[in-house]
N, C-alpha and C. Protein backbone atom coordinates (compact mmCIF):
# COMPACT_ATOMS: atom_id res chain seq x y z
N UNK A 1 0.82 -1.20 0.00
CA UNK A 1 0.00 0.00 0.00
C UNK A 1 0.86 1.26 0.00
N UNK A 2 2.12 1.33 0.88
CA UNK A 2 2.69 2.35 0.82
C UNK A 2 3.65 2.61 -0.53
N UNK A 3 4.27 1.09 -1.19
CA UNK A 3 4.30 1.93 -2.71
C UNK A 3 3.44 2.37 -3.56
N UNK A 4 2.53 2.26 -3.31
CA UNK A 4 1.06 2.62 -4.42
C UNK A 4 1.16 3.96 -4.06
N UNK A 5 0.98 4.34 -2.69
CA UNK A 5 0.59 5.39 -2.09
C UNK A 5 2.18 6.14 -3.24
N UNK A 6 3.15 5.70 -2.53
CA UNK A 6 4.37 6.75 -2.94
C UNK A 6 4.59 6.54 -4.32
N UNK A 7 4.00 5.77 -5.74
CA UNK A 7 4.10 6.48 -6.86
C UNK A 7 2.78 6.86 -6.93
N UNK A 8 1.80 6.94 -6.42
CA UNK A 8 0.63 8.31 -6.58
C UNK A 8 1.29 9.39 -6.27
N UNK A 9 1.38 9.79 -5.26
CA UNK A 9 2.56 10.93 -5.08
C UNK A 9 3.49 11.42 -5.87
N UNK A 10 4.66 10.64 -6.28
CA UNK A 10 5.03 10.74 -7.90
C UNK A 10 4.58 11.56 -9.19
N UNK A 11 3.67 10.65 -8.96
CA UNK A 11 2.83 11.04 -10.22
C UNK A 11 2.32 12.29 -9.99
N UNK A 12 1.90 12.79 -9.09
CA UNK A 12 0.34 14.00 -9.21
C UNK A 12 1.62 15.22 -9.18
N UNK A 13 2.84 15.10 -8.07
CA UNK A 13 4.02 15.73 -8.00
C UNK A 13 4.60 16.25 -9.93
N UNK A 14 5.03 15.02 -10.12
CA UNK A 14 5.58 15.44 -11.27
C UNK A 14 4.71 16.25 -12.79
N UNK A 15 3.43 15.73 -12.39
CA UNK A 15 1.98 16.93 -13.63
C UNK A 15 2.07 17.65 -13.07
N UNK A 16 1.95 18.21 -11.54
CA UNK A 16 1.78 19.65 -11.27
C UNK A 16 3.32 20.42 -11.52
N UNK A 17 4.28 19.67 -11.70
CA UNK A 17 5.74 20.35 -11.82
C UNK A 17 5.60 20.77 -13.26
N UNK A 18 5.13 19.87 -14.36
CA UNK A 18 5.05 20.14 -15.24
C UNK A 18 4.25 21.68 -16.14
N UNK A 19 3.08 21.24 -15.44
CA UNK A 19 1.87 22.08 -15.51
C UNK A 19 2.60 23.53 -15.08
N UNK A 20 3.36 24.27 -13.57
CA UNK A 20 3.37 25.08 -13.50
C UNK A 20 4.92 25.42 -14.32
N UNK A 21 5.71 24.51 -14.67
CA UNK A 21 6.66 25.04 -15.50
C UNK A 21 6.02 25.47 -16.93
N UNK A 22 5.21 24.83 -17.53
CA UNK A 22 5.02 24.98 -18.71
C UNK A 22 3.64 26.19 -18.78
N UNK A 23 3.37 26.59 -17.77
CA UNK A 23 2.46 28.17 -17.72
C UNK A 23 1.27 26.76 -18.42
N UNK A 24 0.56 26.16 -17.84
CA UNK A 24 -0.27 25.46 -18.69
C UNK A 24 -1.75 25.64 -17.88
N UNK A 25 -2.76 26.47 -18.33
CA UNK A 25 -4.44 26.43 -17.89
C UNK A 25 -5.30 25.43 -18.30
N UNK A 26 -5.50 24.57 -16.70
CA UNK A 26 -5.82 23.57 -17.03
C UNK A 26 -7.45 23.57 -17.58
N UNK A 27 -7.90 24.87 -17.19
CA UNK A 27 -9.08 24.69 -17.75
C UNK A 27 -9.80 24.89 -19.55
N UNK A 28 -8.07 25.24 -20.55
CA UNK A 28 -8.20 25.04 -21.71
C UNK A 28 -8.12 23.53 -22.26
N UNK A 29 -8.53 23.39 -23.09
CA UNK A 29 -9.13 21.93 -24.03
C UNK A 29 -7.42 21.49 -24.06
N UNK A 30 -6.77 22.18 -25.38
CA UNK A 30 -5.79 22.17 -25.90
C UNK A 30 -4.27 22.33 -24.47
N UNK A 31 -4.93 22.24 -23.92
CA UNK A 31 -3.79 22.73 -22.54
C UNK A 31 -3.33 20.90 -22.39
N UNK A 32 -4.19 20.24 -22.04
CA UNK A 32 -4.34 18.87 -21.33
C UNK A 32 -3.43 17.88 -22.99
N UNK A 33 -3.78 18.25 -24.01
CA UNK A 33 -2.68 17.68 -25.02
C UNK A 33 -1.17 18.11 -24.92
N UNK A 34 -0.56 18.94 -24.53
CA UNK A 34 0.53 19.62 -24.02
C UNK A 34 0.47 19.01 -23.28
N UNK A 35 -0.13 18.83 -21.81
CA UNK A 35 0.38 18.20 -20.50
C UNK A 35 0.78 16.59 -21.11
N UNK A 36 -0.20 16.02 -21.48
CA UNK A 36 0.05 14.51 -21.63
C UNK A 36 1.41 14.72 -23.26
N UNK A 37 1.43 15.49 -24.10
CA UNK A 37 2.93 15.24 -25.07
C UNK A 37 3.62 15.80 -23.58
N UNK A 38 3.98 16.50 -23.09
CA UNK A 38 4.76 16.66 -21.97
C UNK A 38 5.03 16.02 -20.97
N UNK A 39 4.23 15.23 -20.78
CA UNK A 39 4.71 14.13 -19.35
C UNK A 39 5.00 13.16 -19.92
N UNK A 40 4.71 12.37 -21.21
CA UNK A 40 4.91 11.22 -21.78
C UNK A 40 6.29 11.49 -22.45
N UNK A 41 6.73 12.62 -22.75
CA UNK A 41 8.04 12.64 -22.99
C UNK A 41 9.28 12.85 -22.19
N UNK A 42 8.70 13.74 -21.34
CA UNK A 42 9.54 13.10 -19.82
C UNK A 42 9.69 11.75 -19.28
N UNK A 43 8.62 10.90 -19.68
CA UNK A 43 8.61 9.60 -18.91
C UNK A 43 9.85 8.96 -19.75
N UNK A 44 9.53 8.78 -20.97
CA UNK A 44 10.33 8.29 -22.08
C UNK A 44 11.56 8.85 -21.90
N UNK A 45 11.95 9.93 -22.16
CA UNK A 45 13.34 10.36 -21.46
C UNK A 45 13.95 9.65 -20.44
N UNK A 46 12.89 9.68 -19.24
CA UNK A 46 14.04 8.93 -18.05
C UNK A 46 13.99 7.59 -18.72
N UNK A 47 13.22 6.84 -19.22
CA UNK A 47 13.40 5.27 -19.43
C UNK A 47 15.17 5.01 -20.45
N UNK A 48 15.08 6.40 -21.23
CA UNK A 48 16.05 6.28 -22.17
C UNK A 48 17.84 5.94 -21.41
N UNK A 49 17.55 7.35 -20.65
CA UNK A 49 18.83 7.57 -19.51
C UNK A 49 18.78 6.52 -18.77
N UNK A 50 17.81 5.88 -18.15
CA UNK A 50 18.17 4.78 -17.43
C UNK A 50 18.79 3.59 -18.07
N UNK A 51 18.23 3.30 -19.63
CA UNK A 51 18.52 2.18 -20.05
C UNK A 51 20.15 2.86 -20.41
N UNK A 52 20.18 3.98 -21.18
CA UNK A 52 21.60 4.17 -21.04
C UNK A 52 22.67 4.10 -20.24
N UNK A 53 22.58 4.88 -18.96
CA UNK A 53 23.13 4.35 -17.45
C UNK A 53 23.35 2.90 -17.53
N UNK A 54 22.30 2.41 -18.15
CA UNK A 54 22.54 0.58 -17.13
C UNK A 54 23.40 -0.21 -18.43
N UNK A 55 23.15 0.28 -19.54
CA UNK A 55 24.44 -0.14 -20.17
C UNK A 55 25.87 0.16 -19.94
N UNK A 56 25.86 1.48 -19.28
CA UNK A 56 27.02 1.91 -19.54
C UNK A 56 28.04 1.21 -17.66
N UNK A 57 26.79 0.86 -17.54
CA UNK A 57 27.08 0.22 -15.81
C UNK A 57 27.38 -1.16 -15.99
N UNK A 58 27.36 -1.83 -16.86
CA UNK A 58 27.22 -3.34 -17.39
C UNK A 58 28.54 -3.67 -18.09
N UNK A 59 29.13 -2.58 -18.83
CA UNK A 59 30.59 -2.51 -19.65
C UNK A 59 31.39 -2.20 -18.45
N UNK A 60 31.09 -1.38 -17.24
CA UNK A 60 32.41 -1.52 -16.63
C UNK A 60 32.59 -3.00 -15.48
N UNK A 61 34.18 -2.65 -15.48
CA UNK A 61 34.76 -4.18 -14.41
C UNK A 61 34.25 -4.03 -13.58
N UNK A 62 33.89 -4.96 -12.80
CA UNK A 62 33.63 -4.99 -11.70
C UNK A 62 34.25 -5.53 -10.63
N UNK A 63 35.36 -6.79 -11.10
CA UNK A 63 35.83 -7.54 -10.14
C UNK A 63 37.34 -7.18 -10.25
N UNK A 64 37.67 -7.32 -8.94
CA UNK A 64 39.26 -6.89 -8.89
C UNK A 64 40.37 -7.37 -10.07
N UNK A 65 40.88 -6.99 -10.63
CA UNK A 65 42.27 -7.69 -11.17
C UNK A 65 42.46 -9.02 -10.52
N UNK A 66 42.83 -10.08 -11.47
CA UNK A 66 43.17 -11.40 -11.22
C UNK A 66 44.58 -11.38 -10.14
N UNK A 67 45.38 -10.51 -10.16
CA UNK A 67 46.92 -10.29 -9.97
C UNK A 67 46.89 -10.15 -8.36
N UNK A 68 45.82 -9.29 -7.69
CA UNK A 68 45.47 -9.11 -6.90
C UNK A 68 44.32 -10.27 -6.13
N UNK A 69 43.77 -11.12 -6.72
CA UNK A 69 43.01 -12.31 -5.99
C UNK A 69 44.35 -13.38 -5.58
N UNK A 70 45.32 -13.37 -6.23
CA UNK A 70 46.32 -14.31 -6.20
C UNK A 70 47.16 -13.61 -5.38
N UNK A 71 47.48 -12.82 -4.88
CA UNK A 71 48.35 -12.68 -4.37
C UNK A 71 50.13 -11.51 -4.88
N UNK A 72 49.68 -11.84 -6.05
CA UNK A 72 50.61 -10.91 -6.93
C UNK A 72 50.72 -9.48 -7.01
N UNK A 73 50.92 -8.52 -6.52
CA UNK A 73 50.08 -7.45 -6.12
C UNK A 73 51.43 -6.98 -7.04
């Protein structure tokens, strides 16, 4: 319940961040197509950076030098 709760929070957080950055009245028609191309491209963005991050986290070493498990320092 409390992750549900904390990406509701998330969520309503990050439209109203949007909404008051982008000067957006929610009570125009055409306002609410802006919000949703605007939050759906933010979403997509982070998915991008993350998948990028986690490649770029996957190419590096991770385990010590062999030289150093043996003793060879």
């Amino acid at each position: 319940m409390r992750g549900f709760l904390f990406l509701f929070l998330i969520l309503v957080l990050s439209v109203l961040f949007i909404i008051s950055n982008n000067n957006l009245a929610m009570y125009k028609t055409e306002n609410l197509t802006v919000l949703k191309e605007s939050y759906f491209s933010w979403i997509n963005q982070i998915f991008s950076n993350t998948r990028s991050l986690t490649g770029e986290a996957v190419k590096l070493e991770w385990f010590p030098p062999t030289e150093i498990i043996k003793g060879n320092i």
